[in-house]
PDB file of N, CA and C in Angstrom:
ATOM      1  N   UNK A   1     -11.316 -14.515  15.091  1.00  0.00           N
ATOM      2  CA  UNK A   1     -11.688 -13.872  13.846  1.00  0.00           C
ATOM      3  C   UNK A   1     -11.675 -12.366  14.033  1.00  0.00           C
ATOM      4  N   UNK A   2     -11.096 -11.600  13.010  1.00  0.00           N
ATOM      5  CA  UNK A   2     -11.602  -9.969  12.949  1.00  0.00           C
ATOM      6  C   UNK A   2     -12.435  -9.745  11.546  1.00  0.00           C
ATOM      7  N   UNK A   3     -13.223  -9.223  12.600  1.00  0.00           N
ATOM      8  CA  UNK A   3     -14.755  -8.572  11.337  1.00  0.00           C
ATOM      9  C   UNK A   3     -14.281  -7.175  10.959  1.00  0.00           C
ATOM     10  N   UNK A   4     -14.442  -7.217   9.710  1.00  0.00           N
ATOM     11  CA  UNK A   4     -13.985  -5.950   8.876  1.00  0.00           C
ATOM     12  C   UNK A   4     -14.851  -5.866   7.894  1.00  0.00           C
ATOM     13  N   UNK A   5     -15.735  -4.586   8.231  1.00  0.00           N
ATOM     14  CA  UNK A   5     -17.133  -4.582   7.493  1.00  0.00           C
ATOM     15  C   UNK A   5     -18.053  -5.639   7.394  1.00  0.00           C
ATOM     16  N   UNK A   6     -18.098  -6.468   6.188  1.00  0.00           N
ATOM     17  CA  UNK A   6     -18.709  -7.571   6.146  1.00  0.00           C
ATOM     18  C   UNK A   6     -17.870  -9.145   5.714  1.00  0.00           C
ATOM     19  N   UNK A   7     -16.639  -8.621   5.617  1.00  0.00           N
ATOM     20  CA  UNK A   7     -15.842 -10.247   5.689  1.00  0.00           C
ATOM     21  C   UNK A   7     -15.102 -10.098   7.042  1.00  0.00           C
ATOM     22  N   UNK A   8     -14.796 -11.394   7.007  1.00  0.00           N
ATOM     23  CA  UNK A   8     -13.900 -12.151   8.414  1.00  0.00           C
ATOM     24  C   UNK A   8     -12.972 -12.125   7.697  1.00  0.00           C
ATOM     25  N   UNK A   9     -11.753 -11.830   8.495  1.00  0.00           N
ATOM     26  CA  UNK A   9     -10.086 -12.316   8.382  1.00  0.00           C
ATOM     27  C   UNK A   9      -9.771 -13.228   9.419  1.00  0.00           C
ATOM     28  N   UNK A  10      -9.173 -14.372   9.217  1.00  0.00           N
ATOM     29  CA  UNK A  10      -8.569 -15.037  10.294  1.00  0.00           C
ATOM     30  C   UNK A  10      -7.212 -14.308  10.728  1.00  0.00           C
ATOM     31  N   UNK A  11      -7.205 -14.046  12.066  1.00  0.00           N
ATOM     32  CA  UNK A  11      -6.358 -13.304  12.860  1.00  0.00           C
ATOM     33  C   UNK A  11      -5.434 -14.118  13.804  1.00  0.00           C
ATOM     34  N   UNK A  12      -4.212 -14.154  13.932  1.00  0.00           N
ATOM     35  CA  UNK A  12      -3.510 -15.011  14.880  1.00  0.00           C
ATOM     36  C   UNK A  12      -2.619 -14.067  15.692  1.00  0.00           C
ATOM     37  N   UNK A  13      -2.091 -14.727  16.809  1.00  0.00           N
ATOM     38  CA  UNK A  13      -1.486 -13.687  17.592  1.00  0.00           C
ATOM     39  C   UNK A  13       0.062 -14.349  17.460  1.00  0.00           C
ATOM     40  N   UNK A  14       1.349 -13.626  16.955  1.00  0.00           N
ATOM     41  CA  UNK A  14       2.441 -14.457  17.135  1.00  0.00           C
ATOM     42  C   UNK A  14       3.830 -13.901  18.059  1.00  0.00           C
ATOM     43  N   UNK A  15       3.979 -14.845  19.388  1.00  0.00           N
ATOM     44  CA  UNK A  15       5.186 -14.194  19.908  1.00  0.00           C
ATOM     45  C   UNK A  15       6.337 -14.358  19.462  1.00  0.00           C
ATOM     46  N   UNK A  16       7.090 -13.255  19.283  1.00  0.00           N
ATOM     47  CA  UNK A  16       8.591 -13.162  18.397  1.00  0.00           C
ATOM     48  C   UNK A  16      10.039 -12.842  19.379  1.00  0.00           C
ATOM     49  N   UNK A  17      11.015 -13.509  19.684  1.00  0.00           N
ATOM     50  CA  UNK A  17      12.381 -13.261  20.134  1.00  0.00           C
ATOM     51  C   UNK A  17      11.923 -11.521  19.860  1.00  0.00           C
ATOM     52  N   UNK A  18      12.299 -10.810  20.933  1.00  0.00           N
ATOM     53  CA  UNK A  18      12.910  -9.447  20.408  1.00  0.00           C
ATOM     54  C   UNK A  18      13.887  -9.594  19.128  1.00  0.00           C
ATOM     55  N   UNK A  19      14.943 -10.068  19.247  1.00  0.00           N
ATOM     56  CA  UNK A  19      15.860  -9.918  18.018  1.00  0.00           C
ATOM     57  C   UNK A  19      15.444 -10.430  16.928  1.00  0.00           C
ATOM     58  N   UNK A  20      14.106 -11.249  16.738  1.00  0.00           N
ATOM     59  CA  UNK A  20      13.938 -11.196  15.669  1.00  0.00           C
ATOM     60  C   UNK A  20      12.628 -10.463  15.008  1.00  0.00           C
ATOM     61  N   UNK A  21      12.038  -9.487  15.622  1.00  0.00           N
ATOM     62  CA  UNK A  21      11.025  -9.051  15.310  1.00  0.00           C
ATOM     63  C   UNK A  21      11.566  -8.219  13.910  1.00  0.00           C
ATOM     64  N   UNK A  22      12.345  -8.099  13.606  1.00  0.00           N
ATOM     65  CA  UNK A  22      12.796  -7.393  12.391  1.00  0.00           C
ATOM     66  C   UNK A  22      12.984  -8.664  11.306  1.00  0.00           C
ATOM     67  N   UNK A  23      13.431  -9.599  11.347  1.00  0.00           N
ATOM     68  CA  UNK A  23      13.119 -10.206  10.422  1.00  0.00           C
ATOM     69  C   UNK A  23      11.460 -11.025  10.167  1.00  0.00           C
ATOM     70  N   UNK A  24      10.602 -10.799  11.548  1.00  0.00           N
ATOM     71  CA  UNK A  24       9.437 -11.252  11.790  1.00  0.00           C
ATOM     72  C   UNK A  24       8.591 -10.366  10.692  1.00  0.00           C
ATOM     73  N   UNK A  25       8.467  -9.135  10.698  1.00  0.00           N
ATOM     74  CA  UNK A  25       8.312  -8.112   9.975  1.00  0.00           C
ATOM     75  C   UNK A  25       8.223  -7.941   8.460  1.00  0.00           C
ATOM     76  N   UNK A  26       9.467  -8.648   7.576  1.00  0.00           N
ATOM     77  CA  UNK A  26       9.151  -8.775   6.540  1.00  0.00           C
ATOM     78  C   UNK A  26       9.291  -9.848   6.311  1.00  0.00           C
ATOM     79  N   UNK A  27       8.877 -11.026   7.291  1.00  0.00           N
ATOM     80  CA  UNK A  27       8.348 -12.122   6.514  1.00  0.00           C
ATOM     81  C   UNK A  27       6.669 -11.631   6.325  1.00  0.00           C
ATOM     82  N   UNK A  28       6.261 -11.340   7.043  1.00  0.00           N
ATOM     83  CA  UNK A  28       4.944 -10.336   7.080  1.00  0.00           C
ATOM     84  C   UNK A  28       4.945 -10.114   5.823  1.00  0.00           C
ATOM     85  N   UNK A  29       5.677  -8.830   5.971  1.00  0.00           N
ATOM     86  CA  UNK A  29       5.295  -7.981   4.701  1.00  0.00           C
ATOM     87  C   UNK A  29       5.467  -8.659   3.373  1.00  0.00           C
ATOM     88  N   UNK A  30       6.486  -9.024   3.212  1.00  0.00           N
ATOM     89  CA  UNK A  30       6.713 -10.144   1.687  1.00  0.00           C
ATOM     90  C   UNK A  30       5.936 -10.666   1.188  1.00  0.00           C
ATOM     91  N   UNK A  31       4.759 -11.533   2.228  1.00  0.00           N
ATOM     92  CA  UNK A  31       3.767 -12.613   1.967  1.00  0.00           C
ATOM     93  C   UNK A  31       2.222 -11.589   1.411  1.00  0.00           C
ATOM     94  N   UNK A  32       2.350  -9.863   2.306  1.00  0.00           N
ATOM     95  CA  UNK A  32       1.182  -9.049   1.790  1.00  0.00           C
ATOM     96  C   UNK A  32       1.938  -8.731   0.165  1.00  0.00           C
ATOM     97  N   UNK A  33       2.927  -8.673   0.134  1.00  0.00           N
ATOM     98  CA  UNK A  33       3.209  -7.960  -1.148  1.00  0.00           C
ATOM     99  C   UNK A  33       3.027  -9.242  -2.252  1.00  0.00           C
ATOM    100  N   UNK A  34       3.169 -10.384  -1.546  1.00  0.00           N
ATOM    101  CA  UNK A  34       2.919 -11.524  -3.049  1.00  0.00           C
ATOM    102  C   UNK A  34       1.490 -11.839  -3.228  1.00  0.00           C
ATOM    103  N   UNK A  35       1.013 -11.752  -2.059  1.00  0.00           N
ATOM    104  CA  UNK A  35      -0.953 -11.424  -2.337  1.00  0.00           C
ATOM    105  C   UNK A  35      -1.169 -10.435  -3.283  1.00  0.00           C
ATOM    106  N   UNK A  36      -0.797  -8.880  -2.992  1.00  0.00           N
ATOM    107  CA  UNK A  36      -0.849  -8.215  -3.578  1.00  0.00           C
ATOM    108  C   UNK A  36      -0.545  -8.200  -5.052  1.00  0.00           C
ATOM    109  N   UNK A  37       0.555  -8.588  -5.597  1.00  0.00           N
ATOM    110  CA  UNK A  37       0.835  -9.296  -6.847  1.00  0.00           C
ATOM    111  C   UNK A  37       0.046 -10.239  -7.679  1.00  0.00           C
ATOM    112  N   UNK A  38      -0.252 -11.271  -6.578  1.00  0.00           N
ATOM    113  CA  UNK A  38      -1.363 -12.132  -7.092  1.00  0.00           C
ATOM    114  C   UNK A  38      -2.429 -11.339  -7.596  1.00  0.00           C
ATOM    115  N   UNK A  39      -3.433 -10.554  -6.869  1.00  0.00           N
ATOM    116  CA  UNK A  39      -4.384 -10.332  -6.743  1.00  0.00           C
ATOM    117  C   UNK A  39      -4.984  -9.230  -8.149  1.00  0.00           C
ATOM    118  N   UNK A  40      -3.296  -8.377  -8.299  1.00  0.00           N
ATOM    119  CA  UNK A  40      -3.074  -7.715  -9.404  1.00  0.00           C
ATOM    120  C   UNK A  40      -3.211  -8.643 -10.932  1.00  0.00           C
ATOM    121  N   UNK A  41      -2.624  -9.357 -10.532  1.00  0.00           N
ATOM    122  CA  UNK A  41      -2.523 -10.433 -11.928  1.00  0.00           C
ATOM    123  C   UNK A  41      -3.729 -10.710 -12.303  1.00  0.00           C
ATOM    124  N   UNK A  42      -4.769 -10.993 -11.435  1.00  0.00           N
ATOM    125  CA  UNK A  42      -5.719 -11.667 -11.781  1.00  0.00           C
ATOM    126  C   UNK A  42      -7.360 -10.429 -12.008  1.00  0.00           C
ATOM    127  N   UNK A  43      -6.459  -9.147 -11.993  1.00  0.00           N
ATOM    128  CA  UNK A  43      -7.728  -7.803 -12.115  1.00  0.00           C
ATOM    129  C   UNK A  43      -7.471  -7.814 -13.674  1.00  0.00           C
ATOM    130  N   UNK A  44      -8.916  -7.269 -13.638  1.00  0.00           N
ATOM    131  CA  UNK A  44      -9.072  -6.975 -15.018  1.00  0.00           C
ATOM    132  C   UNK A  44      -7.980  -6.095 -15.738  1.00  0.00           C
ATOM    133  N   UNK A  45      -7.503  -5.913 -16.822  1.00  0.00           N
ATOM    134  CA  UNK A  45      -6.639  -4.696 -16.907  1.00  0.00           C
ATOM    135  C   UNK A  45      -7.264  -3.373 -17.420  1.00  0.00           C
ATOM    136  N   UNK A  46      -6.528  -2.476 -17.217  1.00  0.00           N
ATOM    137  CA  UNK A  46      -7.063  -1.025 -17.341  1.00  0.00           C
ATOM    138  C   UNK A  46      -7.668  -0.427 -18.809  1.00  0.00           C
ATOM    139  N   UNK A  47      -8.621  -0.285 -19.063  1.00  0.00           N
ATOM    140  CA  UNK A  47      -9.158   0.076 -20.666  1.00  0.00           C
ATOM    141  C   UNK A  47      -8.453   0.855 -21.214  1.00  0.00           C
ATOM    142  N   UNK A  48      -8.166   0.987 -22.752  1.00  0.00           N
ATOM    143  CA  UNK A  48      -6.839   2.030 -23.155  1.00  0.00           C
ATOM    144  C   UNK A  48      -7.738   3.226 -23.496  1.00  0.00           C
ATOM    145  N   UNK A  49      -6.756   4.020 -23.001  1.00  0.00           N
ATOM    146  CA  UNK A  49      -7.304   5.562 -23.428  1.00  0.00           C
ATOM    147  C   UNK A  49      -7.235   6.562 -24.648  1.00  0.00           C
ATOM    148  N   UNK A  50      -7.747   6.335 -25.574  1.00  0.00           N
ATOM    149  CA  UNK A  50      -7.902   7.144 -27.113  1.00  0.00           C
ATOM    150  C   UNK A  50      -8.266   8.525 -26.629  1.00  0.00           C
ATOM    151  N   UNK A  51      -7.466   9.010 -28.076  1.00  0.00           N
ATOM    152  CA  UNK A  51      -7.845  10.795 -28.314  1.00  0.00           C
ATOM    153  C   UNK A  51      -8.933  10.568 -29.308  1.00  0.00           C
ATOM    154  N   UNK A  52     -10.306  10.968 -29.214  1.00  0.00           N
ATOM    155  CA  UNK A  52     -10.898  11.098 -30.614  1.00  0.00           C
ATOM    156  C   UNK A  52     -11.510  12.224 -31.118  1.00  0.00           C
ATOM    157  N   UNK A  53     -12.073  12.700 -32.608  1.00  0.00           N
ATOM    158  CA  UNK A  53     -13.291  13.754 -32.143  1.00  0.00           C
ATOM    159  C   UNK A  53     -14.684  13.413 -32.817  1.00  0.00           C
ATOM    160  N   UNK A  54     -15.420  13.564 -32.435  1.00  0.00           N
ATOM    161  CA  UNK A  54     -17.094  12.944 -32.525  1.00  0.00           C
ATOM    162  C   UNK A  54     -17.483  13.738 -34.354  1.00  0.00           C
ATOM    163  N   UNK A  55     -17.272  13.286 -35.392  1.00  0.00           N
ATOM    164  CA  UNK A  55     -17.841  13.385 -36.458  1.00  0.00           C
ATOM    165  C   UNK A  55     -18.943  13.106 -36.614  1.00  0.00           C
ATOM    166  N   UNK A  56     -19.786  13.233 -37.332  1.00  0.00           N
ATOM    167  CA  UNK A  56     -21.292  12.957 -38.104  1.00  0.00           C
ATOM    168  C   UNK A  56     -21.732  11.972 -37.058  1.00  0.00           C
ATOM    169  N   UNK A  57     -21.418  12.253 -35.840  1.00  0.00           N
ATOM    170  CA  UNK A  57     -21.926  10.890 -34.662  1.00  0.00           C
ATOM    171  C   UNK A  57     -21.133  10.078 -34.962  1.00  0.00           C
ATOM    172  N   UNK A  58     -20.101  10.049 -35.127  1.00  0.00           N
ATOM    173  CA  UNK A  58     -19.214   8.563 -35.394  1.00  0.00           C
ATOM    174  C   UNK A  58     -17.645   9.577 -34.530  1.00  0.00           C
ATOM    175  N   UNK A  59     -17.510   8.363 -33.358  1.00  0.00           N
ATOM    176  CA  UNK A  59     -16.040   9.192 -32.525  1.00  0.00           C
ATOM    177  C   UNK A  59     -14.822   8.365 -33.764  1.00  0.00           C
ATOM    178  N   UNK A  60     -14.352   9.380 -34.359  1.00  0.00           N
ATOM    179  CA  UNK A  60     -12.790   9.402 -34.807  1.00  0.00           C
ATOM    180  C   UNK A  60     -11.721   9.195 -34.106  1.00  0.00           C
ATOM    181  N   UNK A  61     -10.884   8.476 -34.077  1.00  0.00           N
ATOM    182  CA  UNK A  61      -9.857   8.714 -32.882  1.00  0.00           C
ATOM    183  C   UNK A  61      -8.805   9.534 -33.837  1.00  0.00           C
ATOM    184  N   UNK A  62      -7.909  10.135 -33.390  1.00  0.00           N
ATOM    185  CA  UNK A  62      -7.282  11.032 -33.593  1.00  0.00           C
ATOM    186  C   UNK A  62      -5.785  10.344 -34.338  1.00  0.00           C
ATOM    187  N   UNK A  63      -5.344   9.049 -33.760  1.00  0.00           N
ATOM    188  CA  UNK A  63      -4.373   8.339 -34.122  1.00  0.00           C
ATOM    189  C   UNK A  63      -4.392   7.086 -34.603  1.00  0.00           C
ATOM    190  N   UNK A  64      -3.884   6.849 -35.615  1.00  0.00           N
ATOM    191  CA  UNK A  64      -4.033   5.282 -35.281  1.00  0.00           C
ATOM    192  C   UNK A  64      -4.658   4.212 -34.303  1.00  0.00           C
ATOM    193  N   UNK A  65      -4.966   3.777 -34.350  1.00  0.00           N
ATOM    194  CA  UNK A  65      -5.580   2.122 -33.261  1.00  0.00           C
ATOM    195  C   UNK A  65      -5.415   0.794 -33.693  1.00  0.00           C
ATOM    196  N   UNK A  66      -5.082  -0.175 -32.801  1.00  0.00           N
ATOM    197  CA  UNK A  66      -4.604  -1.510 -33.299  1.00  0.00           C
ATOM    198  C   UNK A  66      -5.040  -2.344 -32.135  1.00  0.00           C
ATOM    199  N   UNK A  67      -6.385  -2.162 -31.827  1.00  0.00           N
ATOM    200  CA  UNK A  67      -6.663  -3.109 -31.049  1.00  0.00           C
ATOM    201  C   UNK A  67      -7.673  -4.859 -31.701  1.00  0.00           C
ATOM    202  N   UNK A  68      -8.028  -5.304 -30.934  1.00  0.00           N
ATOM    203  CA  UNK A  68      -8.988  -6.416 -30.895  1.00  0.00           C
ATOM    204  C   UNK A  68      -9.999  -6.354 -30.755  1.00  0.00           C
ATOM    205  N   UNK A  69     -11.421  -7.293 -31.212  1.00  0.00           N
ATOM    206  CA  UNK A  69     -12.339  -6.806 -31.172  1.00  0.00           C
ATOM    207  C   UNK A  69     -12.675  -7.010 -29.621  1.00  0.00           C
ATOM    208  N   UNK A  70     -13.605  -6.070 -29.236  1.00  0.00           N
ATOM    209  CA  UNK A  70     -14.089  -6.300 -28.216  1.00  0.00           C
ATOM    210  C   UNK A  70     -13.586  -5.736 -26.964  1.00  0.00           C
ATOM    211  N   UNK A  71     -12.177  -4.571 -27.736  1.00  0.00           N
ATOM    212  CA  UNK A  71     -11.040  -4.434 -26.292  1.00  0.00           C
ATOM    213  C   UNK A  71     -12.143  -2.976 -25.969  1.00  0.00           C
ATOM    214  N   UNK A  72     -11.952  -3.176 -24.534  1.00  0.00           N
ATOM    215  CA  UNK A  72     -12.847  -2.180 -23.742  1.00  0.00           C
ATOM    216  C   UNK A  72     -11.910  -0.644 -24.022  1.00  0.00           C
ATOM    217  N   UNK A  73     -12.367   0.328 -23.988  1.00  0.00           N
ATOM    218  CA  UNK A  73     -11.421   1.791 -24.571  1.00  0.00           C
ATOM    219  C   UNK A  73     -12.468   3.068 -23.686  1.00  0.00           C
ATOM    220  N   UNK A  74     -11.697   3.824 -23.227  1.00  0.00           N
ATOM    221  CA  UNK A  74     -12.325   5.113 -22.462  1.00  0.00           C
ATOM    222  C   UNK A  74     -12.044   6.350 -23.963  1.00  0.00           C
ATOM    223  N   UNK A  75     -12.855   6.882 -24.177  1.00  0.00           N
ATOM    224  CA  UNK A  75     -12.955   7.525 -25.049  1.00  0.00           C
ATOM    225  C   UNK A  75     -13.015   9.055 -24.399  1.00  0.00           C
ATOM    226  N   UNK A  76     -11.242   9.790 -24.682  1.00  0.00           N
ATOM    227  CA  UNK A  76     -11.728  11.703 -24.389  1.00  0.00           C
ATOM    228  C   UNK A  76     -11.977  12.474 -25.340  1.00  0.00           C
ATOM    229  N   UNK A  77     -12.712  12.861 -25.418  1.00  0.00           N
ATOM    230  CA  UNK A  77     -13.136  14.165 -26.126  1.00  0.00           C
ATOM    231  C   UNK A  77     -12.222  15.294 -26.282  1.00  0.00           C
ATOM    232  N   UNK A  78     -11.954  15.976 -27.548  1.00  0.00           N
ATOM    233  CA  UNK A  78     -10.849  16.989 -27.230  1.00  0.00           C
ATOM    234  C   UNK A  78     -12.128  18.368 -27.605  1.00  0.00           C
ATOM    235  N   UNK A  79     -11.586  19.185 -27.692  1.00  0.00           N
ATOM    236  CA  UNK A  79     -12.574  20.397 -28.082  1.00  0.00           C
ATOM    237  C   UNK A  79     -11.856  20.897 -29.029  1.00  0.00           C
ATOM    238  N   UNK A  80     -12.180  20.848 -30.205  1.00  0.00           N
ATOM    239  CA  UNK A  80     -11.684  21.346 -31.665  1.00  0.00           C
ATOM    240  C   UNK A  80     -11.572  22.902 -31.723  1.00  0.00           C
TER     241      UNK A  80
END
């Protein structure tokens, strides 16, 4: 096992032909990059970012909007 902070990774040791340590390599890497993919798929996605400006206490957005209820939104401030 390797301890990394507070999770375990299972760790293996693998001997490779010299000549093939290059294709050893990105079988490696391929398998981090389809984790990586996975792992993406399954994150939340990024909140959309509106222009607005803060009226009578009520933020205006500046453009149009066509979202759903409930969609999460980062709100910038412009300075009028």
């Amino acid at each position: 096992m390797l301890w990394i902070s507070t999770s375990a990774f299972k760790s293996s040791r693998v001997l490779v032909p010299e000549d093939l340590v290059e294709k050893a390599h990105s079988v490696i890497e391929s398998h981090a990059v389809e984790e990586e993919l996975a792992a993406q798929a399954q994150a939340d996605p990024a909140p959309v970012t509106i222009a607005a400006r803060l009226e009578d206490g009520v933020f205006k957005p500046l453009d149009p909007v066509d979202w759903e209820e409930g969609t999460e939104v980062e709100v910038r401030l412009l300075n009028s």
